[in-house]
N, C-alpha and C. Protein backbone atom coordinates (compact mmCIF):
# COMPACT_ATOMS: atom_id res chain seq x y z
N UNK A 1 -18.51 6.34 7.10
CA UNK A 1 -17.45 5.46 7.55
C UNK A 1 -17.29 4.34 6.53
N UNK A 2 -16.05 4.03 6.46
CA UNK A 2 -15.61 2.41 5.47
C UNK A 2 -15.37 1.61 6.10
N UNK A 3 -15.79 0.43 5.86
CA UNK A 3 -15.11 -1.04 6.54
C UNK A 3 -14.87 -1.97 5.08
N UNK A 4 -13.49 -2.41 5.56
CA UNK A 4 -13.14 -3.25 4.42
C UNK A 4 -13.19 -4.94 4.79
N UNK A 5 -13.76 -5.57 4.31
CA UNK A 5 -13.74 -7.13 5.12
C UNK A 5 -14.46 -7.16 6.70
N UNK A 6 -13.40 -7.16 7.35
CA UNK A 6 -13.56 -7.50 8.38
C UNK A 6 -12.46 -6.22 9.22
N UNK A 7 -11.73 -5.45 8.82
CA UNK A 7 -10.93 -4.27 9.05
C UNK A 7 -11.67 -3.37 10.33
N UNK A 8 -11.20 -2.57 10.46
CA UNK A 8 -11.34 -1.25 11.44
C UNK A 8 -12.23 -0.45 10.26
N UNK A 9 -13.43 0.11 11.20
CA UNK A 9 -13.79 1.35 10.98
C UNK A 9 -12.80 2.25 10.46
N UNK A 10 -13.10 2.95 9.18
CA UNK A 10 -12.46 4.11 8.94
C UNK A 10 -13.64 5.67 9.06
N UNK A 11 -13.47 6.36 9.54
CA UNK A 11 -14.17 7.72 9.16
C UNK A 11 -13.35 8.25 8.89
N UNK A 12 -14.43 8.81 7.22
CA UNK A 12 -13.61 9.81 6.07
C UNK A 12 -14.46 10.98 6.09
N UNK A 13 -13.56 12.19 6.16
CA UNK A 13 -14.08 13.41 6.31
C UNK A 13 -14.46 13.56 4.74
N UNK A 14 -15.44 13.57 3.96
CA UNK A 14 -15.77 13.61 2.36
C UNK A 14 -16.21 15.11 2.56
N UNK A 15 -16.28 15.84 3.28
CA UNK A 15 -16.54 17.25 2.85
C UNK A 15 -15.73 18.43 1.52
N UNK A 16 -16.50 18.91 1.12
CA UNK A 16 -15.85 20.07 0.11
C UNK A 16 -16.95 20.80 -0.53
N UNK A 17 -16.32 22.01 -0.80
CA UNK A 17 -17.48 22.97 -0.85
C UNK A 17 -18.17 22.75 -2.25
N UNK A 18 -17.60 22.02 -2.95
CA UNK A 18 -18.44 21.52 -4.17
C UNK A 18 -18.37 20.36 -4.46
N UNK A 19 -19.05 19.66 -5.50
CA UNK A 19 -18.95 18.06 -5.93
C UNK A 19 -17.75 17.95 -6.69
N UNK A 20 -17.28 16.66 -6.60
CA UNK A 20 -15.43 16.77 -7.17
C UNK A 20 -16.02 15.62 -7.99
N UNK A 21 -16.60 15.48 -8.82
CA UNK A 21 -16.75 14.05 -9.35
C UNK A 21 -15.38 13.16 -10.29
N UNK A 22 -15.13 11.96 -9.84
CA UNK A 22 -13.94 11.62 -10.08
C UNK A 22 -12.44 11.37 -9.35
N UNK A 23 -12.98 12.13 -7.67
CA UNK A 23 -12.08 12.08 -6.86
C UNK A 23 -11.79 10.37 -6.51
N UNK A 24 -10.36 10.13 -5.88
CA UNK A 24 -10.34 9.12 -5.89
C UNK A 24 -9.75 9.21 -4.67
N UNK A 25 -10.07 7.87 -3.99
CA UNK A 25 -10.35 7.55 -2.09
C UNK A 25 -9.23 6.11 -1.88
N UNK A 26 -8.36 6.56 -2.01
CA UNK A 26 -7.55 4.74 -1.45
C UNK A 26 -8.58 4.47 -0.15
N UNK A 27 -9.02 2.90 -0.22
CA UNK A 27 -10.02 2.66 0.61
C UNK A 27 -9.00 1.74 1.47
N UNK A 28 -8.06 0.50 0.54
CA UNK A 28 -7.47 -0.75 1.06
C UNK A 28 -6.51 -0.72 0.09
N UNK A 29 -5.26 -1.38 0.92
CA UNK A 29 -4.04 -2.17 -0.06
C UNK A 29 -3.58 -3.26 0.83
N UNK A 30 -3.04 -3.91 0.03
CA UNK A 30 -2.05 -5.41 0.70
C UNK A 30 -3.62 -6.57 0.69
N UNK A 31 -4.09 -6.60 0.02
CA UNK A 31 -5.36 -7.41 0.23
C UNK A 31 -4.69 -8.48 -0.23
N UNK A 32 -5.66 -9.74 0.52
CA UNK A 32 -5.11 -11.06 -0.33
C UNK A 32 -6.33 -11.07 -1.45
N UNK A 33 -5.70 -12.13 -2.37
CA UNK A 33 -6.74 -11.76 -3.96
C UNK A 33 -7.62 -13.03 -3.31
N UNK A 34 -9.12 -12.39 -4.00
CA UNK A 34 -10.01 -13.28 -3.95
C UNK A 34 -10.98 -12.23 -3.60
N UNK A 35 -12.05 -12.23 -3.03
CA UNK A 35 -13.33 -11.48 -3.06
C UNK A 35 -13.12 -10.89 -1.49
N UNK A 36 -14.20 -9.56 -1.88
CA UNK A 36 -13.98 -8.45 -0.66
C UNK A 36 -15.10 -7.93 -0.46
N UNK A 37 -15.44 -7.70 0.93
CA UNK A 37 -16.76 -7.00 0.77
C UNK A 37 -16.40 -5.75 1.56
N UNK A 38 -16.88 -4.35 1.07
CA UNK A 38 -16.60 -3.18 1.33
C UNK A 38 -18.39 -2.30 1.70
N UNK A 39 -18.21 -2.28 2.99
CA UNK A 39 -18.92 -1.50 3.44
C UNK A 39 -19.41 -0.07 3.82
N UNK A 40 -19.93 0.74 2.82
CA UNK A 40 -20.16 2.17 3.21
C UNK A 40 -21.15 2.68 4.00
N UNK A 41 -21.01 3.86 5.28
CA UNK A 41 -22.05 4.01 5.70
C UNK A 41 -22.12 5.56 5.97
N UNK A 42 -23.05 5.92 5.03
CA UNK A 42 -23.15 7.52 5.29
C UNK A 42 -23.54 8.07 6.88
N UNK A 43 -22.88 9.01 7.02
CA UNK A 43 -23.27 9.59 8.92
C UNK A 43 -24.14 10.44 8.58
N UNK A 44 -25.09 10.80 9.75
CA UNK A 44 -26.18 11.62 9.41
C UNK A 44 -25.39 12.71 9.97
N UNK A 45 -26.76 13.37 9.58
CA UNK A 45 -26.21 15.04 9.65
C UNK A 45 -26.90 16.00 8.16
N UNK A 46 -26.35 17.46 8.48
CA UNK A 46 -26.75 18.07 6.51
C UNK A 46 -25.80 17.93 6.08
N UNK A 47 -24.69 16.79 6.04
CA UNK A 47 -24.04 17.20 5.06
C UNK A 47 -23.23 15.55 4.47
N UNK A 48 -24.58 14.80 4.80
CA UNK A 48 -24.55 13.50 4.77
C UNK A 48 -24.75 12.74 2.91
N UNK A 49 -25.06 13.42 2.21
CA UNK A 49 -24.97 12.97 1.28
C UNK A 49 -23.91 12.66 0.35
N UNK A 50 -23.82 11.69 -0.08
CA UNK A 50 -22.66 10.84 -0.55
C UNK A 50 -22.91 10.07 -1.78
N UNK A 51 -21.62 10.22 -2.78
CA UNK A 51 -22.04 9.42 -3.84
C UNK A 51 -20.99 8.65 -4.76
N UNK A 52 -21.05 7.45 -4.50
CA UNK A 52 -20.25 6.76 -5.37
C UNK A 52 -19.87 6.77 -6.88
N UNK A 53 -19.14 6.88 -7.30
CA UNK A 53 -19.22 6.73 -8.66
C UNK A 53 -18.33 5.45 -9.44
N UNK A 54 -17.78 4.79 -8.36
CA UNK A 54 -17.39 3.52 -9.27
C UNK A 54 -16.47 2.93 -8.20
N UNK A 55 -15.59 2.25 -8.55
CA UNK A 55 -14.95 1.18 -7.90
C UNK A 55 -13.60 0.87 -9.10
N UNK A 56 -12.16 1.30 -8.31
CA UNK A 56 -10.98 1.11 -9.24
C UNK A 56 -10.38 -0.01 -7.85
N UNK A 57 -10.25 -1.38 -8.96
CA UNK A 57 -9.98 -2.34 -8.46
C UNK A 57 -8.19 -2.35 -9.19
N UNK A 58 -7.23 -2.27 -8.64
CA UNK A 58 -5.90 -2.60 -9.11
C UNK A 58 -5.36 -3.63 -8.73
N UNK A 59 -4.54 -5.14 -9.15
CA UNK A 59 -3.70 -6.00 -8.63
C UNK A 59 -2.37 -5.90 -8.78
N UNK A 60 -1.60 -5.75 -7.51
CA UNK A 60 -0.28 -5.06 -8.11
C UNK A 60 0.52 -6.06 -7.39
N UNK A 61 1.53 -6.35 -7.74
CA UNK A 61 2.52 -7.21 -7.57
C UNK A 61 3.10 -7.21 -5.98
N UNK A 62 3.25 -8.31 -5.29
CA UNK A 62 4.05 -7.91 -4.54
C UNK A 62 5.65 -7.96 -4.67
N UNK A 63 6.06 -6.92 -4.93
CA UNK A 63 7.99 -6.70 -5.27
C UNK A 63 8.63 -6.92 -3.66
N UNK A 64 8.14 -6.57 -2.61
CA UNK A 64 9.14 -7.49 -1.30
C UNK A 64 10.27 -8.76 -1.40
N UNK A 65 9.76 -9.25 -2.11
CA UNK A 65 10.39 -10.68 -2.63
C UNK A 65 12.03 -10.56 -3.32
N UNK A 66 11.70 -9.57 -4.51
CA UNK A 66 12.47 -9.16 -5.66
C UNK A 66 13.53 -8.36 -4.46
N UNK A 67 13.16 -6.98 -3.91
CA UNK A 67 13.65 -6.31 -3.39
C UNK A 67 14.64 -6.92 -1.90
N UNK A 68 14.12 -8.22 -1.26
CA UNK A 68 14.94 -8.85 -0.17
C UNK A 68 15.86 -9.34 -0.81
N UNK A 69 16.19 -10.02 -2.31
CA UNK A 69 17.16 -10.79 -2.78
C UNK A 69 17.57 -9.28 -3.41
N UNK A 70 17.17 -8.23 -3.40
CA UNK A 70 18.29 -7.62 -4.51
C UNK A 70 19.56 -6.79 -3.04
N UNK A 71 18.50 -6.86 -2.14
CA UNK A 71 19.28 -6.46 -1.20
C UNK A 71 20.38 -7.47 -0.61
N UNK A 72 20.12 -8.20 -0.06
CA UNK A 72 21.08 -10.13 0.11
C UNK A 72 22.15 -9.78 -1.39
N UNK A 73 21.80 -9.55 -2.22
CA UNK A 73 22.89 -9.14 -3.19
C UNK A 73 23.72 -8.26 -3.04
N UNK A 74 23.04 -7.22 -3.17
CA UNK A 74 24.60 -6.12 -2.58
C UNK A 74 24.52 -6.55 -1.11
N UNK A 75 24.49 -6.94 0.30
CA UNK A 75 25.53 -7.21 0.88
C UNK A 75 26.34 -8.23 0.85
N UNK A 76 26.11 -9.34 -0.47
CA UNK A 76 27.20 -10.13 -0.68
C UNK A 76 28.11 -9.51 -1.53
N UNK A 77 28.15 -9.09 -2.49
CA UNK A 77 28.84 -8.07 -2.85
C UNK A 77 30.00 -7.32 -1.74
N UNK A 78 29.42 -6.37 -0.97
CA UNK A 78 29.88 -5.63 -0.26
C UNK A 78 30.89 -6.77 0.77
N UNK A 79 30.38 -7.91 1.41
CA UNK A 79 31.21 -9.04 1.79
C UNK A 79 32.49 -9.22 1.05
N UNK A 80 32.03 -9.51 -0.35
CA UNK A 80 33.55 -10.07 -1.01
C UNK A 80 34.32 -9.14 -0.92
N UNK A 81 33.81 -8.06 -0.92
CA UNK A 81 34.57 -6.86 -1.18
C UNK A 81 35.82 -6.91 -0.18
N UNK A 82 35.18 -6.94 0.14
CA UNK A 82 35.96 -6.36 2.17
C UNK A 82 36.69 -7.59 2.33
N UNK A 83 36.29 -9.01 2.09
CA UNK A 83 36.92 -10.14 2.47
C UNK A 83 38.17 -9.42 1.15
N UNK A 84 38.43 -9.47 0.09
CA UNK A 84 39.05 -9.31 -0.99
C UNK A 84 40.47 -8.38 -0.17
N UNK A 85 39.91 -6.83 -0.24
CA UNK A 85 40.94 -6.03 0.57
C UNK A 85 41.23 -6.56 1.77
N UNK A 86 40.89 -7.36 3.00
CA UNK A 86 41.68 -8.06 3.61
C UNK A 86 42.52 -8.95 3.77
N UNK A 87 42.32 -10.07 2.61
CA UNK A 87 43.30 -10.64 1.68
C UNK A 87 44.48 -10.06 1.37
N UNK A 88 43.99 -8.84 0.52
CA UNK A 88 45.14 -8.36 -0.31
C UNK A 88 46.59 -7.37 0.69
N UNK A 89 45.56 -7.28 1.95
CA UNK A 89 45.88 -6.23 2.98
C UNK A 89 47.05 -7.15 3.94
N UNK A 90 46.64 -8.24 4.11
CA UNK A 90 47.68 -9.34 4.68
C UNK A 90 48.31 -10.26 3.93
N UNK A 91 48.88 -10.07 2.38
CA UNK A 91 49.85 -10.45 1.62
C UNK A 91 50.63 -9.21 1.62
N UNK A 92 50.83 -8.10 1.87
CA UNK A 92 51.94 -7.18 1.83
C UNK A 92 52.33 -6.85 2.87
């Protein structure tokens, strides 16, 4: 099982009939930056062995921001538009 911070339990089925070394596990996203503590806990059983091989830490932008104003853009756009042909629609 994973726990990220303070998050929900995750159980991850890691089974496969051979070692995949290099596989990669999205654990967390949307984190706020600053330090994290990530908790692994192997389940017993035979088929409990487990093995880390590293930690890919990415910081990726949040684009929400970019993407609410590009949207607020085209529907002002689309506004003038329409205000424009109604204009033009009640001068003839």
């Amino acid at each position: 099982s994973v726990r990220v911070d303070d998050g929900p339990v995750r159980t991850l089925d890691l089974r496969a009939a051979q070692a995949e070394p290099g596989a990669r596990l999205p654990l967390a996203q949307g984190l706020a930056a600053g330090r994290h503590t990530v908790l692994i806990t192997a389940l017993s059983g035979p088929e409990a062995d487990v093995s880390v091989d590293g930690f890919i830490v990415r910081d990726t932008p949040n684009r929400a921001g970019w993407l609410a104003a590009g949207m607020l853009g085209a529907l002002a756009l689309v506004w003038l538009r329409a205000r424009r042909q109604t204009g033009a629609a009640e001068q003839q």
